[in-house]
PDB file of N, CA and C in Angstrom:
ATOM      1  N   UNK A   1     103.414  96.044  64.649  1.00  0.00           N
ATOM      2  CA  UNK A   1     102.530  96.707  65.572  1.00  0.00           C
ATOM      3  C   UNK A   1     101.814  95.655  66.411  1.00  0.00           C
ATOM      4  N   UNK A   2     101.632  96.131  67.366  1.00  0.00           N
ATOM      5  CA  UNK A   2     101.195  94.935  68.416  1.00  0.00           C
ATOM      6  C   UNK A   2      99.368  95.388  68.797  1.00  0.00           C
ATOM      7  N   UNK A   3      98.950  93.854  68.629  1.00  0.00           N
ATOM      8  CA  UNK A   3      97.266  93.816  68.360  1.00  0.00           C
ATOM      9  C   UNK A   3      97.299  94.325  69.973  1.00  0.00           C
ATOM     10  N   UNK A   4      96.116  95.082  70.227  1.00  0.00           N
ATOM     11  CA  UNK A   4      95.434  94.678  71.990  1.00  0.00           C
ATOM     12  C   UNK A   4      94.570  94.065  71.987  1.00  0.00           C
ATOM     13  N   UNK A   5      94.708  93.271  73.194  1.00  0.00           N
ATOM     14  CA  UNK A   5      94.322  91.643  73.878  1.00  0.00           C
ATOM     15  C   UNK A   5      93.190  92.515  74.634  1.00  0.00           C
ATOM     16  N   UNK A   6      91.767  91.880  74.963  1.00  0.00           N
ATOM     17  CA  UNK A   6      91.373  92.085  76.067  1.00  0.00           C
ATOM     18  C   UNK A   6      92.142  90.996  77.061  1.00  0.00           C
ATOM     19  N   UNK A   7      92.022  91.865  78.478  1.00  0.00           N
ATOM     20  CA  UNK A   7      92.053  91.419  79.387  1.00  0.00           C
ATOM     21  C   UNK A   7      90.954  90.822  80.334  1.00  0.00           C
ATOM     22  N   UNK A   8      90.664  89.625  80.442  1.00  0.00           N
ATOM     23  CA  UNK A   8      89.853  88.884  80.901  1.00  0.00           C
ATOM     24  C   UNK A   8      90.140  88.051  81.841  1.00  0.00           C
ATOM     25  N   UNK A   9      89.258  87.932  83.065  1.00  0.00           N
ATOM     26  CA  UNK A   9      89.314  87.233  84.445  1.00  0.00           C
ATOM     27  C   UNK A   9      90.948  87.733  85.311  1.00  0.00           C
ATOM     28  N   UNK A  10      91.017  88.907  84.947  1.00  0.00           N
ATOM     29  CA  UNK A  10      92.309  89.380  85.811  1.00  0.00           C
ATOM     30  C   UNK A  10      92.684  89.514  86.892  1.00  0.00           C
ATOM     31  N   UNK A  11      93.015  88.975  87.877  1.00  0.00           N
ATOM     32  CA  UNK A  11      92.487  88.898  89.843  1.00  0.00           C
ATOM     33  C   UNK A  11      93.609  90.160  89.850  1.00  0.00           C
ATOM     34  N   UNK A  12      93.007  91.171  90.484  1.00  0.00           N
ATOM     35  CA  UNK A  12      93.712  92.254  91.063  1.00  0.00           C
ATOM     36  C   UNK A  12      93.792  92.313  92.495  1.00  0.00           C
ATOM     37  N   UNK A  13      94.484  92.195  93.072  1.00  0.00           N
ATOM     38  CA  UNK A  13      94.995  92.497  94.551  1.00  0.00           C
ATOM     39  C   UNK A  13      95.264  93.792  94.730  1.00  0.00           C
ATOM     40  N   UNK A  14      94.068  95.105  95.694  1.00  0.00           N
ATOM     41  CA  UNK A  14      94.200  96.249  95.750  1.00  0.00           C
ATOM     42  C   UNK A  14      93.969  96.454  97.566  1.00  0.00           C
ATOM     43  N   UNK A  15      95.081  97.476  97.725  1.00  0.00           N
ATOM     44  CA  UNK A  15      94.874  97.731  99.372  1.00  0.00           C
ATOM     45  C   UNK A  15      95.039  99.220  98.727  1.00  0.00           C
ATOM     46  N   UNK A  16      93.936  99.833 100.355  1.00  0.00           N
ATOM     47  CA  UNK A  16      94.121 101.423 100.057  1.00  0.00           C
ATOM     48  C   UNK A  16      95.517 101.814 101.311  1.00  0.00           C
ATOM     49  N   UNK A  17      96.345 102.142 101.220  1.00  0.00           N
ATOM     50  CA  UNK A  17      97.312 102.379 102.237  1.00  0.00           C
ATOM     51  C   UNK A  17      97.574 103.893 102.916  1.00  0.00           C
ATOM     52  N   UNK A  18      96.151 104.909 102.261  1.00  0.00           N
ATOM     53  CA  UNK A  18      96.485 106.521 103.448  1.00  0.00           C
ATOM     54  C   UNK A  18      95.031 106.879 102.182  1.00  0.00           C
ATOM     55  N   UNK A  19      93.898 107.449 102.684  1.00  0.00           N
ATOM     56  CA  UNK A  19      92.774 108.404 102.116  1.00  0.00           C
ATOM     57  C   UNK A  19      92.740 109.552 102.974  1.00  0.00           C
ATOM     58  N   UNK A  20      92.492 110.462 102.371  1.00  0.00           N
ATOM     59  CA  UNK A  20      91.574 112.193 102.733  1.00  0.00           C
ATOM     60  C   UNK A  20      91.084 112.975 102.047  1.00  0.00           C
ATOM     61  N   UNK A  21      90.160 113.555 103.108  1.00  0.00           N
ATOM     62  CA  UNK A  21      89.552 114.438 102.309  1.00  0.00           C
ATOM     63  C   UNK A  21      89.619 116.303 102.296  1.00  0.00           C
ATOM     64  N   UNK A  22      89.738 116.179 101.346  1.00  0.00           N
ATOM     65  CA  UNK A  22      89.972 117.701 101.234  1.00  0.00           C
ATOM     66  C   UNK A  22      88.944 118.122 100.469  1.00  0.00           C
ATOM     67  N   UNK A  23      88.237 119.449 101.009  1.00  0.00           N
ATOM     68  CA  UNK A  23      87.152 119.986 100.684  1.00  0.00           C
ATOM     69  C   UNK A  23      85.955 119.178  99.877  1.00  0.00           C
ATOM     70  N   UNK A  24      85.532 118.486  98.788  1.00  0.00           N
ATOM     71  CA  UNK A  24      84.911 117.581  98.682  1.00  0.00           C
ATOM     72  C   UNK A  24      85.742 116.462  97.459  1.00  0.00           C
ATOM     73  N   UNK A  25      86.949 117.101  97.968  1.00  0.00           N
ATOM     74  CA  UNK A  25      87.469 115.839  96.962  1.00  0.00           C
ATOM     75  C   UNK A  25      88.335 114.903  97.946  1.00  0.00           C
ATOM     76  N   UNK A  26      88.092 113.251  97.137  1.00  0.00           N
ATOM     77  CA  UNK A  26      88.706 112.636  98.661  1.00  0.00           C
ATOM     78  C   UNK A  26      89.764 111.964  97.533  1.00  0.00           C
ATOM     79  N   UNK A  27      91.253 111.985  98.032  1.00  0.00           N
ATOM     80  CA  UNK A  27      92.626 111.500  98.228  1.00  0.00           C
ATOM     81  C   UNK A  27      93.004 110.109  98.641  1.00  0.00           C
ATOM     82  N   UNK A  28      94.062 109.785  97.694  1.00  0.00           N
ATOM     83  CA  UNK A  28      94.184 107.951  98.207  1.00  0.00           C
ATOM     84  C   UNK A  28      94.871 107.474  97.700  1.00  0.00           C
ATOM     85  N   UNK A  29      96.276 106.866  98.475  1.00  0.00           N
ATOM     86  CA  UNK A  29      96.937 105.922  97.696  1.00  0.00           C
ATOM     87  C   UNK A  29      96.618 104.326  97.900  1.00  0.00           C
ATOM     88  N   UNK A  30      97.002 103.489  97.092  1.00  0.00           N
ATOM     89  CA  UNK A  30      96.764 102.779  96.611  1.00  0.00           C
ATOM     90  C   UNK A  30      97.990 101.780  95.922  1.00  0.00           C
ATOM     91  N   UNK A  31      97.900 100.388  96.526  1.00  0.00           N
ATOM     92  CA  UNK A  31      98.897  99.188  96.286  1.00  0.00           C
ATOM     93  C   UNK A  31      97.540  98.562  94.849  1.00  0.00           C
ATOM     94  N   UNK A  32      98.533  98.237  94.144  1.00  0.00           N
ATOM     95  CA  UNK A  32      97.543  97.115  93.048  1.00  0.00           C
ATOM     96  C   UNK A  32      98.712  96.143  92.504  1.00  0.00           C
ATOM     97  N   UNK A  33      98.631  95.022  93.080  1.00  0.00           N
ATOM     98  CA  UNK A  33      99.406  93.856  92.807  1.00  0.00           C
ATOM     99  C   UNK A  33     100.846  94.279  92.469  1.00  0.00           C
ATOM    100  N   UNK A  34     101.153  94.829  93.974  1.00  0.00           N
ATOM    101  CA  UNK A  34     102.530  95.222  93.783  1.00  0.00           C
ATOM    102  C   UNK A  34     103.155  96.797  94.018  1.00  0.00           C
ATOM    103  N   UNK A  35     102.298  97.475  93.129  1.00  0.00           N
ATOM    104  CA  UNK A  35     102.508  98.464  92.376  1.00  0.00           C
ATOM    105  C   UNK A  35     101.990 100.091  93.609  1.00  0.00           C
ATOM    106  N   UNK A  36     102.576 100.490  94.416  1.00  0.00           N
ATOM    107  CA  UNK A  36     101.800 101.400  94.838  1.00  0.00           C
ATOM    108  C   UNK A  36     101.771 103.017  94.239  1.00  0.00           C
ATOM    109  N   UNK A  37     100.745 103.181  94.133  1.00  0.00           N
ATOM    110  CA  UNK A  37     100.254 104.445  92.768  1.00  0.00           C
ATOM    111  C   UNK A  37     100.008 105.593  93.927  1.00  0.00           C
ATOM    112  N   UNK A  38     100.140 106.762  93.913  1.00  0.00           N
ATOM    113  CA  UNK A  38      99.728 107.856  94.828  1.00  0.00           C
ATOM    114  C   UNK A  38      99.301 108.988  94.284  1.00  0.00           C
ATOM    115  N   UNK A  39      98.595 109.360  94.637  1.00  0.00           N
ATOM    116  CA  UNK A  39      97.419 110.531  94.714  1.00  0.00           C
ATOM    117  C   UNK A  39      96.024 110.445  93.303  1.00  0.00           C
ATOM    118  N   UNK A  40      95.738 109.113  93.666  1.00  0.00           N
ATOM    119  CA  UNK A  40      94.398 108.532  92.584  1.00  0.00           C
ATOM    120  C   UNK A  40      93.024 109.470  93.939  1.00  0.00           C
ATOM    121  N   UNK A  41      92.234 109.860  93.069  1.00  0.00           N
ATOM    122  CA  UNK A  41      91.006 110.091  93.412  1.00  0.00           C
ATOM    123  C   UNK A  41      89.808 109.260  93.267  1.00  0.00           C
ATOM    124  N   UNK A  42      88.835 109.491  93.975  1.00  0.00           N
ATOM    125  CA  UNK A  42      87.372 109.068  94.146  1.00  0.00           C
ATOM    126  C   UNK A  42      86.291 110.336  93.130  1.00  0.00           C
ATOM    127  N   UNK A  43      86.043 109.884  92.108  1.00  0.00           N
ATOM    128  CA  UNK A  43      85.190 111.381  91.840  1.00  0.00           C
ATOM    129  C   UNK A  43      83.407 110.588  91.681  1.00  0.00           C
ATOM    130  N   UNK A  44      83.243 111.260  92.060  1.00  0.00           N
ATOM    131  CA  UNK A  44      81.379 111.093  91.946  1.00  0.00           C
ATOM    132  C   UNK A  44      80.957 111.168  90.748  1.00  0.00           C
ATOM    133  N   UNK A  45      80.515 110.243  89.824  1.00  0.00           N
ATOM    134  CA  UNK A  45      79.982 110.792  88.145  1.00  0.00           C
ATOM    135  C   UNK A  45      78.743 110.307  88.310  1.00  0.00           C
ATOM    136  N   UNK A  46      78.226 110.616  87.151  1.00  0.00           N
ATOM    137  CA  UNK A  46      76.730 110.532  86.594  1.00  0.00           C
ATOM    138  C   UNK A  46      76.536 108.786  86.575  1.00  0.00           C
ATOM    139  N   UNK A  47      77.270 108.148  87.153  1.00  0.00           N
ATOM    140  CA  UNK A  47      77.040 106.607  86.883  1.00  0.00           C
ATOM    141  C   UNK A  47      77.525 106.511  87.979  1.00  0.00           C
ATOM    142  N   UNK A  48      77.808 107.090  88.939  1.00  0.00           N
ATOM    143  CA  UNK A  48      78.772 106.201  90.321  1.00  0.00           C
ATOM    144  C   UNK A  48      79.787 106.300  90.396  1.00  0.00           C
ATOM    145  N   UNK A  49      80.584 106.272  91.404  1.00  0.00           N
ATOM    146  CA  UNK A  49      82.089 106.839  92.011  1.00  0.00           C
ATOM    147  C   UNK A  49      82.814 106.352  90.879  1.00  0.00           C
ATOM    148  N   UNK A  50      83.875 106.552  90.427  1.00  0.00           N
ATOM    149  CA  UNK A  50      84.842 106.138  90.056  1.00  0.00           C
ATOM    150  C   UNK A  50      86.098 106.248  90.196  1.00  0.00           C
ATOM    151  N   UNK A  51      87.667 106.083  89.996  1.00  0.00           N
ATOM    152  CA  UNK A  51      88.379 106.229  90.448  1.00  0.00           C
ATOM    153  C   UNK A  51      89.280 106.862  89.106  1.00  0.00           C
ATOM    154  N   UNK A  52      89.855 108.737  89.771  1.00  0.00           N
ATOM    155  CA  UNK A  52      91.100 109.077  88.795  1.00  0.00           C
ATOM    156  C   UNK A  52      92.220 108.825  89.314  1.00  0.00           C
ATOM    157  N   UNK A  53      93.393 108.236  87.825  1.00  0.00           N
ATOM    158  CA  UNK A  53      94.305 107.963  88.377  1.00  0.00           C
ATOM    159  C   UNK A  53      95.073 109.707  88.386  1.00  0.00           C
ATOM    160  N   UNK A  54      96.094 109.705  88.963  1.00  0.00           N
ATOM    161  CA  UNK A  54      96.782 110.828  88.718  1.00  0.00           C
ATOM    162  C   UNK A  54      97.382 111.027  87.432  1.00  0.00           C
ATOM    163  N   UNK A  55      97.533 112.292  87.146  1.00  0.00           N
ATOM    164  CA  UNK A  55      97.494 112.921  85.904  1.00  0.00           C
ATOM    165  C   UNK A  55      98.227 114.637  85.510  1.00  0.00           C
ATOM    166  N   UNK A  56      98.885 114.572  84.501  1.00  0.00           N
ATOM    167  CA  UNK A  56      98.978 116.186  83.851  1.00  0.00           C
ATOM    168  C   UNK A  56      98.347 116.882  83.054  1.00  0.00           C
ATOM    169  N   UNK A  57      98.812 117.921  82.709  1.00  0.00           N
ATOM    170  CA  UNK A  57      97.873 118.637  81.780  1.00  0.00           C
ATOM    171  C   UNK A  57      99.213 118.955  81.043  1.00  0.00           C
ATOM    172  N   UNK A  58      98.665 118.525  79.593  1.00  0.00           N
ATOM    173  CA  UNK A  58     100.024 118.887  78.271  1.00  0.00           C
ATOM    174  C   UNK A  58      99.901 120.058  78.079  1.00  0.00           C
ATOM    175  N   UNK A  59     100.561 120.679  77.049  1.00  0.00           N
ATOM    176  CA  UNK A  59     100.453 121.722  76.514  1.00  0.00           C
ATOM    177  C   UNK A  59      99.311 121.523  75.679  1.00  0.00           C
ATOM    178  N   UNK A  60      98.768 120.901  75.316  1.00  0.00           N
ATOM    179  CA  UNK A  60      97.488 120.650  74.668  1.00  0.00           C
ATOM    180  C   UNK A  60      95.858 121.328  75.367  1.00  0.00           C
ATOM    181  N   UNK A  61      96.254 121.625  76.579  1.00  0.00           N
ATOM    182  CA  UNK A  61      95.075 121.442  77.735  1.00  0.00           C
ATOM    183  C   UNK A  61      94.744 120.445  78.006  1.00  0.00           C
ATOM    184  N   UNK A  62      95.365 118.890  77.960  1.00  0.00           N
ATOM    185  CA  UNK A  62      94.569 117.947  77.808  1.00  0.00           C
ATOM    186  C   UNK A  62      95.345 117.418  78.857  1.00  0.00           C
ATOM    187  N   UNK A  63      94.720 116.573  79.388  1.00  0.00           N
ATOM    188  CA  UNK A  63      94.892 115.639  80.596  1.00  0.00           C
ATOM    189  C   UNK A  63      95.523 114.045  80.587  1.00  0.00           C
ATOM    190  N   UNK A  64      97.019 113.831  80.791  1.00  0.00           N
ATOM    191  CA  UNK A  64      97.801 112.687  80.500  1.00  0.00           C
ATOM    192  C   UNK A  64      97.859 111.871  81.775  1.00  0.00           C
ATOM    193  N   UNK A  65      97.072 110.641  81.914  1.00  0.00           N
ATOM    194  CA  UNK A  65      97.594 109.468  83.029  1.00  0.00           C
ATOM    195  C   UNK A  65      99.212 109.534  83.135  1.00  0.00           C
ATOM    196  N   UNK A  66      99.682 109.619  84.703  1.00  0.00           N
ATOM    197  CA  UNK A  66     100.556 108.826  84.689  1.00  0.00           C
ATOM    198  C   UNK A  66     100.582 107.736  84.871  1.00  0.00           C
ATOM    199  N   UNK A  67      99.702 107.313  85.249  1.00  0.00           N
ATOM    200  CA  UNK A  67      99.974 105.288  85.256  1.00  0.00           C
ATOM    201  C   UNK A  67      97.579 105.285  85.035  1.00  0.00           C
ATOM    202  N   UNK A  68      97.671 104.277  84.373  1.00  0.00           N
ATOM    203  CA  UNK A  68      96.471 103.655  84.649  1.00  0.00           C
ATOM    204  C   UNK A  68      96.158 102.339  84.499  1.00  0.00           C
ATOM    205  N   UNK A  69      94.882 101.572  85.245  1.00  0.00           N
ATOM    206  CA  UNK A  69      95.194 100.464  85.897  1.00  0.00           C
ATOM    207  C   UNK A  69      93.561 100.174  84.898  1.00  0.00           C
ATOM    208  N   UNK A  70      92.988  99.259  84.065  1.00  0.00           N
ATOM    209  CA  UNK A  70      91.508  98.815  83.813  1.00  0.00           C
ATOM    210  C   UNK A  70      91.228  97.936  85.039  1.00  0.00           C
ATOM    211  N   UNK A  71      90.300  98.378  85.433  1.00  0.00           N
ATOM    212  CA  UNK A  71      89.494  98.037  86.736  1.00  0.00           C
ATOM    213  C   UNK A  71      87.979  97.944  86.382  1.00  0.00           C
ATOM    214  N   UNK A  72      87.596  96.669  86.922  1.00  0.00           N
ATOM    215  CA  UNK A  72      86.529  96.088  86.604  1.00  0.00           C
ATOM    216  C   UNK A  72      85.483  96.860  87.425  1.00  0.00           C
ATOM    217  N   UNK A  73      84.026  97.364  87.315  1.00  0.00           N
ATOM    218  CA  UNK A  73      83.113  97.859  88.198  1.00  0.00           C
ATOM    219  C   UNK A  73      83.393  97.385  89.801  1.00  0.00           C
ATOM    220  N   UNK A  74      83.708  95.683  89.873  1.00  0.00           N
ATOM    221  CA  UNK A  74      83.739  94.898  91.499  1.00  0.00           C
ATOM    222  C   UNK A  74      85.094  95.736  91.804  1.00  0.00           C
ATOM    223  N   UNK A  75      86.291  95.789  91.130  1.00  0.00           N
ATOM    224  CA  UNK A  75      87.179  96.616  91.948  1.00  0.00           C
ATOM    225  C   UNK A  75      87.350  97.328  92.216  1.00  0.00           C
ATOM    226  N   UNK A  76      86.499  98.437  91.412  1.00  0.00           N
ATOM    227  CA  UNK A  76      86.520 100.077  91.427  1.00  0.00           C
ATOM    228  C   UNK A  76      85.079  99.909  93.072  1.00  0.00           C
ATOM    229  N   UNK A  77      84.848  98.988  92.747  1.00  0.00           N
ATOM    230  CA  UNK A  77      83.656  98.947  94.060  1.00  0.00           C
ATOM    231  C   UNK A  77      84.273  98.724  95.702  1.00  0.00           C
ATOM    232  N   UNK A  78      85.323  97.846  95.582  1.00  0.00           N
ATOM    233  CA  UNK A  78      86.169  97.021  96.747  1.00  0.00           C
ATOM    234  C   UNK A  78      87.032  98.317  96.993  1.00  0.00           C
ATOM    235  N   UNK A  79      87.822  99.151  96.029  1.00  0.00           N
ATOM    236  CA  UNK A  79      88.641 100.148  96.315  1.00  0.00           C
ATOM    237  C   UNK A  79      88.067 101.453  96.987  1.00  0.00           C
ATOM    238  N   UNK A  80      87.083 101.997  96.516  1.00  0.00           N
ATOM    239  CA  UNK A  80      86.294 103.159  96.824  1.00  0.00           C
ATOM    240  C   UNK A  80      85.613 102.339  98.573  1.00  0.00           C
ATOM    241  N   UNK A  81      85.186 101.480  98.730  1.00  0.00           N
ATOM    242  CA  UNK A  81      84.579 100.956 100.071  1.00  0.00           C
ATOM    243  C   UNK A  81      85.582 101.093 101.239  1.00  0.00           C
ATOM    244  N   UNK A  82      87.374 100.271 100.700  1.00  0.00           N
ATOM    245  CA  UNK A  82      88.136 100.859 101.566  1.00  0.00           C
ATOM    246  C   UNK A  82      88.715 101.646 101.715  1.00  0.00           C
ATOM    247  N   UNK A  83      88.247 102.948 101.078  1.00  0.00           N
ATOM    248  CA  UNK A  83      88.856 104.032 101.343  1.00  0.00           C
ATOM    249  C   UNK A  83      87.359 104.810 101.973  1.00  0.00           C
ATOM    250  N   UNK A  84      86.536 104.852 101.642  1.00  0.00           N
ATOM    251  CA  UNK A  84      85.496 105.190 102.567  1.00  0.00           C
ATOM    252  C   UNK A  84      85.518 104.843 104.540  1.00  0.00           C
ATOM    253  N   UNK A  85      86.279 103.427 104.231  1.00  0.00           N
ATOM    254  CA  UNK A  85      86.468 102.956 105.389  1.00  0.00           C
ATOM    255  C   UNK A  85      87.388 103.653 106.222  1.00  0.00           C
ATOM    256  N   UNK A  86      88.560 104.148 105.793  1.00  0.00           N
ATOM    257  CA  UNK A  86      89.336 104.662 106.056  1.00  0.00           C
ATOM    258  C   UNK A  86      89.367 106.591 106.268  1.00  0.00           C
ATOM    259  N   UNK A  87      88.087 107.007 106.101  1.00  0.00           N
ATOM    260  CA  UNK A  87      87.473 108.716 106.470  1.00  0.00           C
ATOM    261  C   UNK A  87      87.278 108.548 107.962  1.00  0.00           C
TER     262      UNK A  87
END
C-alpha cells in the first residue's frame, strides 16, 4: 500500500481559457500544467470563493470528482481573479 506524501512547494501553472455566467453560478475551464479540465466552478463559501472541480452523483447520492487538482489558497486566489477577469 502506498503511504501519501504531502505535497509541498508545488509551482502550478494555471490559465483560465473560456468563463460564464449563468444565473449566479459562474463556469470555467481551466489549463493546470498541461492538463485542461472543463466545467470547474467558482462557488462562494462561508470562507471565500473556492473552486469545484467537476463531478457525478453515484448511486449513493454522493458526489464523485472527476479529476481534482490540491490547490493552495494563492492559486485558488490567481484562478478565481482570472476568471473574474474574464466576465
Amino acid at each position: 500500500m502506498m503511504k501519501k506524501k504531502e505535497a509541498s512547494n508545488v509551482s502550478i501553472d494555471a490559465k483560465v481559457t473560456r468563463a460564464n455566467q449563468v444565473n449566479d453560478t459562474v463556469f470555467f475551464d481551466v489549463v493546470i500544467n498541461g492538463v485542461t479540465i472543463y466545467g470547474c466552478k467558482v462557488i462562494e463559501g462561508k470562507n471565500g470563493d473556492f473552486i469545484s472541480f467537476p463531478s457525478h452523483k453515484g448511486k449513493d447520492d454522493k458526489y464523485y470528482n472527476h479529476v481534482w487538482v490540491k490547490l493552495s489558497d494563492d492559486d485558488t486566489a490567481a484562478i478565481v481573479k482570472q476568471v473574474e477577469e474574464m466576465l
